[in-house]
Protein backbone atom coordinates (compact mmCIF):
# COMPACT_ATOMS: atom_id res chain seq x y z
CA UNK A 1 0.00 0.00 0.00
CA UNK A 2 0.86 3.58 -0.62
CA UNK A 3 1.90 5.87 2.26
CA UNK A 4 -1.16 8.37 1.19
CA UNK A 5 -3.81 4.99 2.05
CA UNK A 6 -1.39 4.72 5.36
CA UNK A 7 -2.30 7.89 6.26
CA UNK A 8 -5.81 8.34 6.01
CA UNK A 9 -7.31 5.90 4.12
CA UNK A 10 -10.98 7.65 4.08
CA UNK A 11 -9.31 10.75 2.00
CA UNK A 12 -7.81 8.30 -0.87
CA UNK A 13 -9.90 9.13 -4.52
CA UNK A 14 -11.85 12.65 -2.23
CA UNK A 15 -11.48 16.10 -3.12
CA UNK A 16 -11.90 18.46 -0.19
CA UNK A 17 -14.78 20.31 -0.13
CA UNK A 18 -13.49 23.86 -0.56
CA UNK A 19 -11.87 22.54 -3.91
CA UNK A 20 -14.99 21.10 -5.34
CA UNK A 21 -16.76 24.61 -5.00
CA UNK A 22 -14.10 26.42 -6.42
CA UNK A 23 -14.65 23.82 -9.50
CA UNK A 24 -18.07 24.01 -9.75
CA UNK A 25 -17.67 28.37 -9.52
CA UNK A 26 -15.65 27.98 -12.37
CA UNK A 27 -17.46 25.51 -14.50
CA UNK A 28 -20.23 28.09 -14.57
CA UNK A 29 -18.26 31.09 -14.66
CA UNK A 30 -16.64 29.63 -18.26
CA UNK A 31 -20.26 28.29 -19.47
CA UNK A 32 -21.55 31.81 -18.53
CA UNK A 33 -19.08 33.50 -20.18
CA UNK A 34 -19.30 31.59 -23.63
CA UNK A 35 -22.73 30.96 -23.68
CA UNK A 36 -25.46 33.25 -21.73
CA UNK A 37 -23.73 36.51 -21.45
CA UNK A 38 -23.38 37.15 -25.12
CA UNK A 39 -26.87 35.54 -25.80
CA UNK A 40 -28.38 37.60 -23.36
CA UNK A 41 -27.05 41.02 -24.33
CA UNK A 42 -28.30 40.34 -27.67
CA UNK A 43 -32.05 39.57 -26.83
CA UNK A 44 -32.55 42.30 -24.89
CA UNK A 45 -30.69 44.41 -26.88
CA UNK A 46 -33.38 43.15 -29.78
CA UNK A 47 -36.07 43.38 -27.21
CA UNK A 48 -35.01 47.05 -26.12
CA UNK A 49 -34.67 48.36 -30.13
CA UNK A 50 -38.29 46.57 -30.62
CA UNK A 51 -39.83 48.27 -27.66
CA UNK A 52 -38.25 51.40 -28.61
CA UNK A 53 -39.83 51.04 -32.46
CA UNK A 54 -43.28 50.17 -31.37
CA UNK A 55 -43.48 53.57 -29.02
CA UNK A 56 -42.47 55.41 -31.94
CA UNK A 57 -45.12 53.35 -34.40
CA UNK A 58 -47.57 53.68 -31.27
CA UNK A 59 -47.09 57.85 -30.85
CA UNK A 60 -47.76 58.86 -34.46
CA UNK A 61 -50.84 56.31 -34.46
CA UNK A 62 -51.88 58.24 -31.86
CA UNK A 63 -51.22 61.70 -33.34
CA UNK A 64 -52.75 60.36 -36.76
CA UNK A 65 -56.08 59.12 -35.16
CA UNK A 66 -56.60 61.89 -32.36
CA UNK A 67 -56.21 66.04 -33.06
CA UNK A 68 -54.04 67.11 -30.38
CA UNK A 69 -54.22 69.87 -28.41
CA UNK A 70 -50.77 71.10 -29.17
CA UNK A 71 -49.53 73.03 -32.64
CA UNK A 72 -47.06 71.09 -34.53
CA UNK A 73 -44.61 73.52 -36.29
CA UNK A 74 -48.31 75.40 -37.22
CA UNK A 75 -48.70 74.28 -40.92
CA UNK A 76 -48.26 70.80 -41.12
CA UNK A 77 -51.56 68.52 -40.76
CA UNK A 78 -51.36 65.96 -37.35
CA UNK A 79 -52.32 63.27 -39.88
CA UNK A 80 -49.35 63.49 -41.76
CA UNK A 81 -46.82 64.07 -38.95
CA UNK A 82 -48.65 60.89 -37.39
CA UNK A 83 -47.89 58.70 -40.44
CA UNK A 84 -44.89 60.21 -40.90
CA UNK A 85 -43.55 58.57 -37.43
CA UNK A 86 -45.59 55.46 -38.00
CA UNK A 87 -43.20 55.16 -40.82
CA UNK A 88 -40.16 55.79 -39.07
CA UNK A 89 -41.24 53.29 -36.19
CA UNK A 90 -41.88 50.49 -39.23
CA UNK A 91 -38.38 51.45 -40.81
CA UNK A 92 -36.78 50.99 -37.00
CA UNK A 93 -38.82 48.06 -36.66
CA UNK A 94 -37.51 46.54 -40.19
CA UNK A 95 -34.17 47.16 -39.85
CA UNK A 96 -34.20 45.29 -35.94
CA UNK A 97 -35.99 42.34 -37.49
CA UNK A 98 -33.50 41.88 -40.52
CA UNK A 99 -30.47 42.87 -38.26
CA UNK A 100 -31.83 39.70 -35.76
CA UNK A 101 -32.44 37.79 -38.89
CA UNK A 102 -28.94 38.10 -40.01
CA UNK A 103 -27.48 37.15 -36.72
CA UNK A 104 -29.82 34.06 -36.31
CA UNK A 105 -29.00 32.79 -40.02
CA UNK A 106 -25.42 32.87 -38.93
CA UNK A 107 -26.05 30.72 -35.82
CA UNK A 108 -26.80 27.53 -38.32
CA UNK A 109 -29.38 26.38 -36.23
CA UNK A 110 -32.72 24.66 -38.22
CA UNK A 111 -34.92 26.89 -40.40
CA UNK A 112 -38.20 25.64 -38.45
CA UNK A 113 -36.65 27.45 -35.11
CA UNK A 114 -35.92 30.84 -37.48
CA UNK A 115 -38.84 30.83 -39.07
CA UNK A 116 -40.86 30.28 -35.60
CA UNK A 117 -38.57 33.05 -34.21
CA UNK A 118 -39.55 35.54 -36.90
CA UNK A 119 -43.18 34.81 -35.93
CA UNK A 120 -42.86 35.35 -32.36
CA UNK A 121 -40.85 38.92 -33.00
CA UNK A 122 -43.59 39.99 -35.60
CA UNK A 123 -46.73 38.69 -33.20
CA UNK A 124 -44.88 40.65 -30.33
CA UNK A 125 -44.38 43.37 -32.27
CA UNK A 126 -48.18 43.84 -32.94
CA UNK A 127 -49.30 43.24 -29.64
CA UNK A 128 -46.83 45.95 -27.73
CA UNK A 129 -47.98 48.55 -30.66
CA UNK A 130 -52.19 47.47 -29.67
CA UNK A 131 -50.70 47.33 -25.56
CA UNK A 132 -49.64 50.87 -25.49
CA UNK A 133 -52.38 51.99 -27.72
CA UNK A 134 -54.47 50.83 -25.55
CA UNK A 135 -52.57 52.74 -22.40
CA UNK A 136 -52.70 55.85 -24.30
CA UNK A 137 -56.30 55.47 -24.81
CA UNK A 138 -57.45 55.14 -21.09
């Protein structure tokens, strides 16, 4: 026998405790950093430009459907300023979806789970645009 298994035979093939932690901390500290962090700056990064493009779509629906009380600039109609911004707020809107599109194409994950993606973004989009309409309105 070994002079280790002399000494304390009930340590042979353990770790202490302490060390197993310290494992464990940085298992998940390396998975972290190569896997969530990035993933989740990116959603809500998507999530923040999306939220940001439906208030925009959501204000000049507004201004387009209701006369406001203030003056815009004086000679321009509220109609047209509205769907003016509703346009802007589709073009912000666009260019989030394609720039998401883009990064989820280079992912090479299945088409079923991009295509189901691109529905969820779109049927989100809708509903936070009739959501804050629907604030406004109240």
């Amino acid at each position: 026998m070994s002079n280790a298994l002399r000494a304390n035979p009930t340590d042979f093939g353990r770790r202490r405790k302490g060390e197993t932690m310290t494992d464990i901390r940085t298992m998940w500290l390396t998975f972290y950093a190569e896997h969530v962090e990035q993933t989740s700056k990116e959603i809500f990064g998507h999530v923040e430009k999306m939220i940001v493009g439906t208030l925009v779509v959501s204000a000049g629906a507004h201004v387009s459907s209701t006369e406001p009380a203030i003056v815009l600039f004086g000679y321009l109609r509220h109609g047209l300023i509205g769907r003016g911004v509703v346009l802007f707020g589709v073009v912000l809107l666009v260019l989030n979806f394609l720039d998401g599109l883009y990064k989820l194409a280079k992912l090479d994950w299945h088409a079923a789970y991009q295509i189901a993606m691109t529905i969820c973004y779109i049927a989100l989009s809708v509903r936070l645009i009739q959501l804050i309409l629907a604030f406004r309105g109240e």
